[in-house]
PDB file of N, CA and C in Angstrom:
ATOM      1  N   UNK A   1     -19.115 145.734  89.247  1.00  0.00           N
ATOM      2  CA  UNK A   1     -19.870 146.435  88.202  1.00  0.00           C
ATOM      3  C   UNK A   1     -19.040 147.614  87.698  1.00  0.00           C
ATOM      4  N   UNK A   2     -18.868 147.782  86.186  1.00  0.00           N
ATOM      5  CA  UNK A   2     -18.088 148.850  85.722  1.00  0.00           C
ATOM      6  C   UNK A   2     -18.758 149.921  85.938  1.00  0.00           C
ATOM      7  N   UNK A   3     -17.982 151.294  86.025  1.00  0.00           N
ATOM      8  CA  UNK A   3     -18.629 152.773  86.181  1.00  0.00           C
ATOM      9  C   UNK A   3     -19.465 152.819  84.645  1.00  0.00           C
ATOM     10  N   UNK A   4     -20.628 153.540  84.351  1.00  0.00           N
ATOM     11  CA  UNK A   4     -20.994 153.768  83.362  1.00  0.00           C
ATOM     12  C   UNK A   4     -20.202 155.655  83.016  1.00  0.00           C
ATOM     13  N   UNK A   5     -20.488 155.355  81.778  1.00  0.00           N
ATOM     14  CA  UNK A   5     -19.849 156.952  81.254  1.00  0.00           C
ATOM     15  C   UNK A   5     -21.266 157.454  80.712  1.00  0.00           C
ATOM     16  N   UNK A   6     -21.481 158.489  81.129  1.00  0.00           N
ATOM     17  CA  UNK A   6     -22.725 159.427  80.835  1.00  0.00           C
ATOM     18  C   UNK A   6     -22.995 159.880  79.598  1.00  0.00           C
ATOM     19  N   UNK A   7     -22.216 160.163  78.808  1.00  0.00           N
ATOM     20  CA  UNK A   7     -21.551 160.658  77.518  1.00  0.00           C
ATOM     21  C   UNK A   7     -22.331 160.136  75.964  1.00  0.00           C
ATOM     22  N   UNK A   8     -23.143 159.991  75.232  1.00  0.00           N
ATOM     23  CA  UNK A   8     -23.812 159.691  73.995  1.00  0.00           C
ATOM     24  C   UNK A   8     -22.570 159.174  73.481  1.00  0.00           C
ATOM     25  N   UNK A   9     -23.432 158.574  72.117  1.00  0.00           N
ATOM     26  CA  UNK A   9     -22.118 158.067  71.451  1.00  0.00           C
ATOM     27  C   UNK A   9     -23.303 158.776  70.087  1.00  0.00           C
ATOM     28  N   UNK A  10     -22.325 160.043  69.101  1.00  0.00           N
ATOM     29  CA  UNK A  10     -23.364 159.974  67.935  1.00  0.00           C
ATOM     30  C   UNK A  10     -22.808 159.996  66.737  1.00  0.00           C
ATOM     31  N   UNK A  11     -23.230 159.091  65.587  1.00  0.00           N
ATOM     32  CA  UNK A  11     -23.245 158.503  64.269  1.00  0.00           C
ATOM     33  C   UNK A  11     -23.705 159.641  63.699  1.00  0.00           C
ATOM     34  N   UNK A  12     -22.246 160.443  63.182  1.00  0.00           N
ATOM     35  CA  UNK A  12     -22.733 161.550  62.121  1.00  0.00           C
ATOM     36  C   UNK A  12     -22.347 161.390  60.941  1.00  0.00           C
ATOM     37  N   UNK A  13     -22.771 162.647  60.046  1.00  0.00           N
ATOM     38  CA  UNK A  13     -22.237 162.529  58.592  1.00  0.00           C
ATOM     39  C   UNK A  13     -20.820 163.167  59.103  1.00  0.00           C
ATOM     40  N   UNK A  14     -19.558 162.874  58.091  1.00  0.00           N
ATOM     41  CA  UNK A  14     -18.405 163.637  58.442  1.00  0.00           C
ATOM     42  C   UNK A  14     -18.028 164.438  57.359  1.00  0.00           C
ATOM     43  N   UNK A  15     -17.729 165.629  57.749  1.00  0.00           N
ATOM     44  CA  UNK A  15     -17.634 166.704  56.611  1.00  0.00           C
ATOM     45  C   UNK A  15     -16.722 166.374  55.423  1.00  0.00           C
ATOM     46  N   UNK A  16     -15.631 165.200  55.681  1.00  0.00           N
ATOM     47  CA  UNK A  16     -14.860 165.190  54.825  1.00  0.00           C
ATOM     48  C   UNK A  16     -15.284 163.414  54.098  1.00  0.00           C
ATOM     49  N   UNK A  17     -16.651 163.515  54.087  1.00  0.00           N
ATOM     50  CA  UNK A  17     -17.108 162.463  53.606  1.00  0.00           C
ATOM     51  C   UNK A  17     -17.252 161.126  54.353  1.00  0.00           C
ATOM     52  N   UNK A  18     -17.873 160.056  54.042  1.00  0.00           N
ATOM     53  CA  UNK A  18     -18.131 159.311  55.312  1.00  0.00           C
ATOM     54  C   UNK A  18     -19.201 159.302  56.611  1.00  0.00           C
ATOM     55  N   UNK A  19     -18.449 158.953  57.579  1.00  0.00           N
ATOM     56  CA  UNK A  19     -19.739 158.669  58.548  1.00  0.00           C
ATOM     57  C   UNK A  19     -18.965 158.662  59.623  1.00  0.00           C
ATOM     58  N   UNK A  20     -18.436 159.384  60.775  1.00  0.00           N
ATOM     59  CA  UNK A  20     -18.157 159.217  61.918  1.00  0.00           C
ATOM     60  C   UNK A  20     -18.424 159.064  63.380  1.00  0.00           C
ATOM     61  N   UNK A  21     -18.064 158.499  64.207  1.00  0.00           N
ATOM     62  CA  UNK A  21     -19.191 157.880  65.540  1.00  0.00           C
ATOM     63  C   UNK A  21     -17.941 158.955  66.600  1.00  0.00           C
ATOM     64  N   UNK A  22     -18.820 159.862  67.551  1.00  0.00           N
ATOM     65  CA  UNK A  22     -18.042 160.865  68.041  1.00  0.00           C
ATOM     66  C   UNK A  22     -18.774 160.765  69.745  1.00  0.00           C
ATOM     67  N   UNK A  23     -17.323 161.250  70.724  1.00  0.00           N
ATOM     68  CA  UNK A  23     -18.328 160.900  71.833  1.00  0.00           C
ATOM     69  C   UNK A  23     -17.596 162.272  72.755  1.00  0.00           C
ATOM     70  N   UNK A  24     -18.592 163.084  73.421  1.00  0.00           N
ATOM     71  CA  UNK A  24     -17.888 164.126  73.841  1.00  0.00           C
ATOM     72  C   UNK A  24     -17.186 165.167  73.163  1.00  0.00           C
ATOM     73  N   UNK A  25     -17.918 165.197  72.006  1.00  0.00           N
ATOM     74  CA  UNK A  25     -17.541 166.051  70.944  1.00  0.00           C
ATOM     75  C   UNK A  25     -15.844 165.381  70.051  1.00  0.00           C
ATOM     76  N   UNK A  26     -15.211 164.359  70.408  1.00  0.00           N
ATOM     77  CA  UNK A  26     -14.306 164.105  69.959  1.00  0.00           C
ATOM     78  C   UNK A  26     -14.685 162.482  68.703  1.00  0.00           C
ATOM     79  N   UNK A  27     -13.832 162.458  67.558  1.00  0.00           N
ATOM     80  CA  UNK A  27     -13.946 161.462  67.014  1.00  0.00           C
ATOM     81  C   UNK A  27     -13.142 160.629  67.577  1.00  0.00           C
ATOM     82  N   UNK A  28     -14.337 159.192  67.595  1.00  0.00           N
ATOM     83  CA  UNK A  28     -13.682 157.962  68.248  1.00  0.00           C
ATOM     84  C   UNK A  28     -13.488 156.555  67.092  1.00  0.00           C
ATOM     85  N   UNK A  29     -13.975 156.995  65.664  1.00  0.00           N
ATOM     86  CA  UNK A  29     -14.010 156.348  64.385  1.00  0.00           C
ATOM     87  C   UNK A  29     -14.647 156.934  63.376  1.00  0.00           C
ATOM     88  N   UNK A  30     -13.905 156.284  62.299  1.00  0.00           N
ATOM     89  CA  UNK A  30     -14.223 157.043  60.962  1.00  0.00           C
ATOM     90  C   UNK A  30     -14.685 155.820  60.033  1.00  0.00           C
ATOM     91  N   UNK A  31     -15.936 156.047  59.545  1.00  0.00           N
ATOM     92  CA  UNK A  31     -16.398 154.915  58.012  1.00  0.00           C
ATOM     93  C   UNK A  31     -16.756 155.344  57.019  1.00  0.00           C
ATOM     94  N   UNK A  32     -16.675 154.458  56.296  1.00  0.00           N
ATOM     95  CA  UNK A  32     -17.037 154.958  54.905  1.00  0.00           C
ATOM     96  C   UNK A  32     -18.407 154.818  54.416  1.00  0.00           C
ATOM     97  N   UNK A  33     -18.899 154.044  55.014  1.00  0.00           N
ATOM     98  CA  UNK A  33     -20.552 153.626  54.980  1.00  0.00           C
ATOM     99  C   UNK A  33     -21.427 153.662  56.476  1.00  0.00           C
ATOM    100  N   UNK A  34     -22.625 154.354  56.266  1.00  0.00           N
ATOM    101  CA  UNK A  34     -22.878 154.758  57.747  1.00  0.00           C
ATOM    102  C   UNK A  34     -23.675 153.525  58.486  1.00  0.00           C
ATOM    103  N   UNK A  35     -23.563 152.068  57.593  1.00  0.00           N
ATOM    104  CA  UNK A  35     -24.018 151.253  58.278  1.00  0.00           C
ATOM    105  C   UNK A  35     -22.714 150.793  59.127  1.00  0.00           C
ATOM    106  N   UNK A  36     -21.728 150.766  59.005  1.00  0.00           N
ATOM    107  CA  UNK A  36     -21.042 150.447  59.585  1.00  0.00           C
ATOM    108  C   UNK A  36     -20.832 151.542  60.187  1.00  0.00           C
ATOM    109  N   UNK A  37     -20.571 152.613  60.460  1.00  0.00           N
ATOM    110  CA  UNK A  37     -20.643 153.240  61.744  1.00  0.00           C
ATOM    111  C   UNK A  37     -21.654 152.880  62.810  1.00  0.00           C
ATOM    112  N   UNK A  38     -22.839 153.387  62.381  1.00  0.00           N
ATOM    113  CA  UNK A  38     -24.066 152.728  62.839  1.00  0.00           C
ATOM    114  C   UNK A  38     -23.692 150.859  64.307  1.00  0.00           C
ATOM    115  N   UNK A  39     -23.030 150.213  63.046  1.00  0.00           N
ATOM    116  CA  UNK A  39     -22.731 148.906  63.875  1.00  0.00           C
ATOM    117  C   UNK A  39     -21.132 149.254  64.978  1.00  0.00           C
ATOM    118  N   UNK A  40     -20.438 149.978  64.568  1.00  0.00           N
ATOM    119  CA  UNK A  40     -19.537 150.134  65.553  1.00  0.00           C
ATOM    120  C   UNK A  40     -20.205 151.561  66.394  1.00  0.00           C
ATOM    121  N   UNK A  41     -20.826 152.430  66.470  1.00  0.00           N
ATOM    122  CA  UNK A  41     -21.119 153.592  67.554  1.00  0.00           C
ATOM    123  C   UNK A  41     -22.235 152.386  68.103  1.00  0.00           C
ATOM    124  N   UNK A  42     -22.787 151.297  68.039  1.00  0.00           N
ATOM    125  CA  UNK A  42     -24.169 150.738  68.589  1.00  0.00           C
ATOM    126  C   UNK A  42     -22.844 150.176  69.944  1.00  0.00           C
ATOM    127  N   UNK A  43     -21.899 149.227  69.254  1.00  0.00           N
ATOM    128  CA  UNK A  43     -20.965 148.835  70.021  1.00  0.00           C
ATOM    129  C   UNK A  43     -20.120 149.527  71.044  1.00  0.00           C
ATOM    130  N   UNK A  44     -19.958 150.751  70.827  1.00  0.00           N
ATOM    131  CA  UNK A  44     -19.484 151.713  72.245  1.00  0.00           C
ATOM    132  C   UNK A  44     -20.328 151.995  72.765  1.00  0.00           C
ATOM    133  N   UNK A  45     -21.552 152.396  72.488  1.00  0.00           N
ATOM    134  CA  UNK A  45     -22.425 152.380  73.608  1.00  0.00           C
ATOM    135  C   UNK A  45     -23.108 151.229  74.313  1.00  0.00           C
ATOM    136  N   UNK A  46     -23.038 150.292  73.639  1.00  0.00           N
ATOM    137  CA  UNK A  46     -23.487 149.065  74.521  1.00  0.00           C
ATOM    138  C   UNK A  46     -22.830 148.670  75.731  1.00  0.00           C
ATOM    139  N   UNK A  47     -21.092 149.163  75.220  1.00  0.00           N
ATOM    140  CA  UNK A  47     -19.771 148.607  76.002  1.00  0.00           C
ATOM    141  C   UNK A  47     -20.061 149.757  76.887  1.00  0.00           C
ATOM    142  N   UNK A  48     -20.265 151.159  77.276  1.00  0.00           N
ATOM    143  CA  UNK A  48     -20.520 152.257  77.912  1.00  0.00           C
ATOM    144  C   UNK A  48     -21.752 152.530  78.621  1.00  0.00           C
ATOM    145  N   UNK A  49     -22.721 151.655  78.370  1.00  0.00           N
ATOM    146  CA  UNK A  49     -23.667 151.413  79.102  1.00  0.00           C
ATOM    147  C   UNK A  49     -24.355 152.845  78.650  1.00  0.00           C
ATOM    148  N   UNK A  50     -24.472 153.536  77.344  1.00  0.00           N
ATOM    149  CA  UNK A  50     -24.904 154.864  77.242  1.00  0.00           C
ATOM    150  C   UNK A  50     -26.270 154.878  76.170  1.00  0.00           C
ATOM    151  N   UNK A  51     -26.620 156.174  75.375  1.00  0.00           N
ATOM    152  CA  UNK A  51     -27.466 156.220  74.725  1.00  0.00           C
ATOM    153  C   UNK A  51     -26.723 156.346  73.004  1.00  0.00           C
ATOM    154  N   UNK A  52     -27.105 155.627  71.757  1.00  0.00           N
ATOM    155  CA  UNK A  52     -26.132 155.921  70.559  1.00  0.00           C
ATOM    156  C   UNK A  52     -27.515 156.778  69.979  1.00  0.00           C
ATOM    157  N   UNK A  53     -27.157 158.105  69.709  1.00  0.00           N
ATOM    158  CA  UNK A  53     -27.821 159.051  68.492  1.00  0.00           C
ATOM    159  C   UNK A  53     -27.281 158.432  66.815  1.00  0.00           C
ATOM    160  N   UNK A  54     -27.934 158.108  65.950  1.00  0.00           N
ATOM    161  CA  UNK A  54     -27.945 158.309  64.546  1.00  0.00           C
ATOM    162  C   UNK A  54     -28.278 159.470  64.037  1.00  0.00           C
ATOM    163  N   UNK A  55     -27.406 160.241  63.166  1.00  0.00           N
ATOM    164  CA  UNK A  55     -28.350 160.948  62.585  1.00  0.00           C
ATOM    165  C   UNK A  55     -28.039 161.424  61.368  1.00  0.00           C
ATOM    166  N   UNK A  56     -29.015 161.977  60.467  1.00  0.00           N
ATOM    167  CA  UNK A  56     -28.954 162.134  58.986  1.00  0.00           C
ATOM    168  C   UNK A  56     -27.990 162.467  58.206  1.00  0.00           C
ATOM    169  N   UNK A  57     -28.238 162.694  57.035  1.00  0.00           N
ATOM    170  CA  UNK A  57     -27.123 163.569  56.158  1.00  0.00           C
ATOM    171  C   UNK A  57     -27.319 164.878  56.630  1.00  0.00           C
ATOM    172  N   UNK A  58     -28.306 165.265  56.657  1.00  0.00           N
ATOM    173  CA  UNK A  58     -28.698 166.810  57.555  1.00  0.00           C
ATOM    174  C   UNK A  58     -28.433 167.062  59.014  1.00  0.00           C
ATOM    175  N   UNK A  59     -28.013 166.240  59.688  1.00  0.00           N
ATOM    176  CA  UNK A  59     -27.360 166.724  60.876  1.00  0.00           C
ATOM    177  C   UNK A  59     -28.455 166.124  61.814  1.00  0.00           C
ATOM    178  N   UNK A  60     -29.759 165.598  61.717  1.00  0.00           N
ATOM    179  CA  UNK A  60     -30.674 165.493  62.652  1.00  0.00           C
ATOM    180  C   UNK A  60     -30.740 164.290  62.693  1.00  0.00           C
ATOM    181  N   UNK A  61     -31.099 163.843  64.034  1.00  0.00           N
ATOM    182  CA  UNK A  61     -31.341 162.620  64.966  1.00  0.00           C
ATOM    183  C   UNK A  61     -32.226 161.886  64.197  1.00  0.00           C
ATOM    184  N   UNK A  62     -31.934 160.881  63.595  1.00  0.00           N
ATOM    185  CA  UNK A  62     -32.882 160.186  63.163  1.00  0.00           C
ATOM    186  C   UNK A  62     -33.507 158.916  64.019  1.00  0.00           C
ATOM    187  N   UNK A  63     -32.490 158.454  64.640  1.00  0.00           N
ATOM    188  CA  UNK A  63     -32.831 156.909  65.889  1.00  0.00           C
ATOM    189  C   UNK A  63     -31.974 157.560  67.224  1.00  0.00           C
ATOM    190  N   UNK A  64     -32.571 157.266  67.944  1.00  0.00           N
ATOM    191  CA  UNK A  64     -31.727 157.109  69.688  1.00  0.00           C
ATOM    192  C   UNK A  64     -32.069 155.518  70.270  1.00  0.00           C
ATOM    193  N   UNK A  65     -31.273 155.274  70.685  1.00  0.00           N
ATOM    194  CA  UNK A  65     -31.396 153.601  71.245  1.00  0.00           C
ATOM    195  C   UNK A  65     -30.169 153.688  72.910  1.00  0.00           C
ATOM    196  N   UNK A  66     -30.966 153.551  73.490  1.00  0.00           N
ATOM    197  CA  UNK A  66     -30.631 153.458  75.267  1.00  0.00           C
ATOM    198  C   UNK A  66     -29.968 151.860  75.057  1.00  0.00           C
ATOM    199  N   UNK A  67     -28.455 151.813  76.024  1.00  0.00           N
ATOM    200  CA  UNK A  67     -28.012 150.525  76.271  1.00  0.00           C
ATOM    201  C   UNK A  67     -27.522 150.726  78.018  1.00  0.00           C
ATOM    202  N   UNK A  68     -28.189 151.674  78.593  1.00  0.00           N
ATOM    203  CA  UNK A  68     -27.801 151.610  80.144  1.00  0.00           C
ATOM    204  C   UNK A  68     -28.858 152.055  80.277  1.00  0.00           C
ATOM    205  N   UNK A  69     -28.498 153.160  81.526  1.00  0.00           N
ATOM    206  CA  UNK A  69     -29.947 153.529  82.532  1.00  0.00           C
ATOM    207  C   UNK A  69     -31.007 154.802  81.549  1.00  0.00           C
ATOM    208  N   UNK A  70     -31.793 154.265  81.221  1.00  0.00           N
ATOM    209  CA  UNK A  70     -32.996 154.920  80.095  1.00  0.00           C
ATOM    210  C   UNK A  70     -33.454 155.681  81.180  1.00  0.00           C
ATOM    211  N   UNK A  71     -33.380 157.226  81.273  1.00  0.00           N
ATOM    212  CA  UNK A  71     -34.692 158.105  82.155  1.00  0.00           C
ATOM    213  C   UNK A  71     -36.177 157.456  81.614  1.00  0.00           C
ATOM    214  N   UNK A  72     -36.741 157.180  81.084  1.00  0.00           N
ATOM    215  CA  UNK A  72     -37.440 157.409  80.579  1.00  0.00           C
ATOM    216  C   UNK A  72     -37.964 155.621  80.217  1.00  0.00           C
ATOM    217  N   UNK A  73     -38.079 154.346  80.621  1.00  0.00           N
ATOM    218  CA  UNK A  73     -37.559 153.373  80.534  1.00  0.00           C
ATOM    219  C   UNK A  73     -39.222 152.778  80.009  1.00  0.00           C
ATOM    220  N   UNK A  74     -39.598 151.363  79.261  1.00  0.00           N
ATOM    221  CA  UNK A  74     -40.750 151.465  78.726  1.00  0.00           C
ATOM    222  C   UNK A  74     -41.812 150.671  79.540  1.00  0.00           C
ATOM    223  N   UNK A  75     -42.557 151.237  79.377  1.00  0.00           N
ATOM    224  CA  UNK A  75     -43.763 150.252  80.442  1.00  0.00           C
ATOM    225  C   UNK A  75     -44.644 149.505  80.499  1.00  0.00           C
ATOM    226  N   UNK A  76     -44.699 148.253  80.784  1.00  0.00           N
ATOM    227  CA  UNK A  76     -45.155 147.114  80.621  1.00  0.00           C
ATOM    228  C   UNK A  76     -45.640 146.674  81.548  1.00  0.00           C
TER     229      UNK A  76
END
């Protein structure tokens, strides 16, 4: 079983236009359309077993989506 990395993965606006997916405060990709960020930050965190933040043109969280261990997990 791989180590998981603790670390978010989040889909922001990027100041110099675009849409960038950043993890640990560092950029890990740059797009030009934030659906495709969106589809590649979903993909590092799936591969990382982590949580991917989306969030607005305004800076705020619009979706969170868990692909490892959810605190918080749903109940059925």
């Amino acid at each position: 079983m791989s180590e998981s990395n603790s670390a978010s993965v989040h889909t922001t606006p990027s100041p110099q236009g675009g849409w960038d997916n950043q993890k640990d405060g560092e950029k890990i990709s740059h797009h030009d359309k934030k659906e495709e960020a969106q589809a590649r930050g979903r993909e590092e965190a799936k591969r990382d077993e982590t949580e991917h933040k989306i969030h607005n043109r305004d800076g705020k969280i619009a979706e969170s989506n868990s692909y490892g261990n959810d605190p918080f997990p749903p109940k059925g």
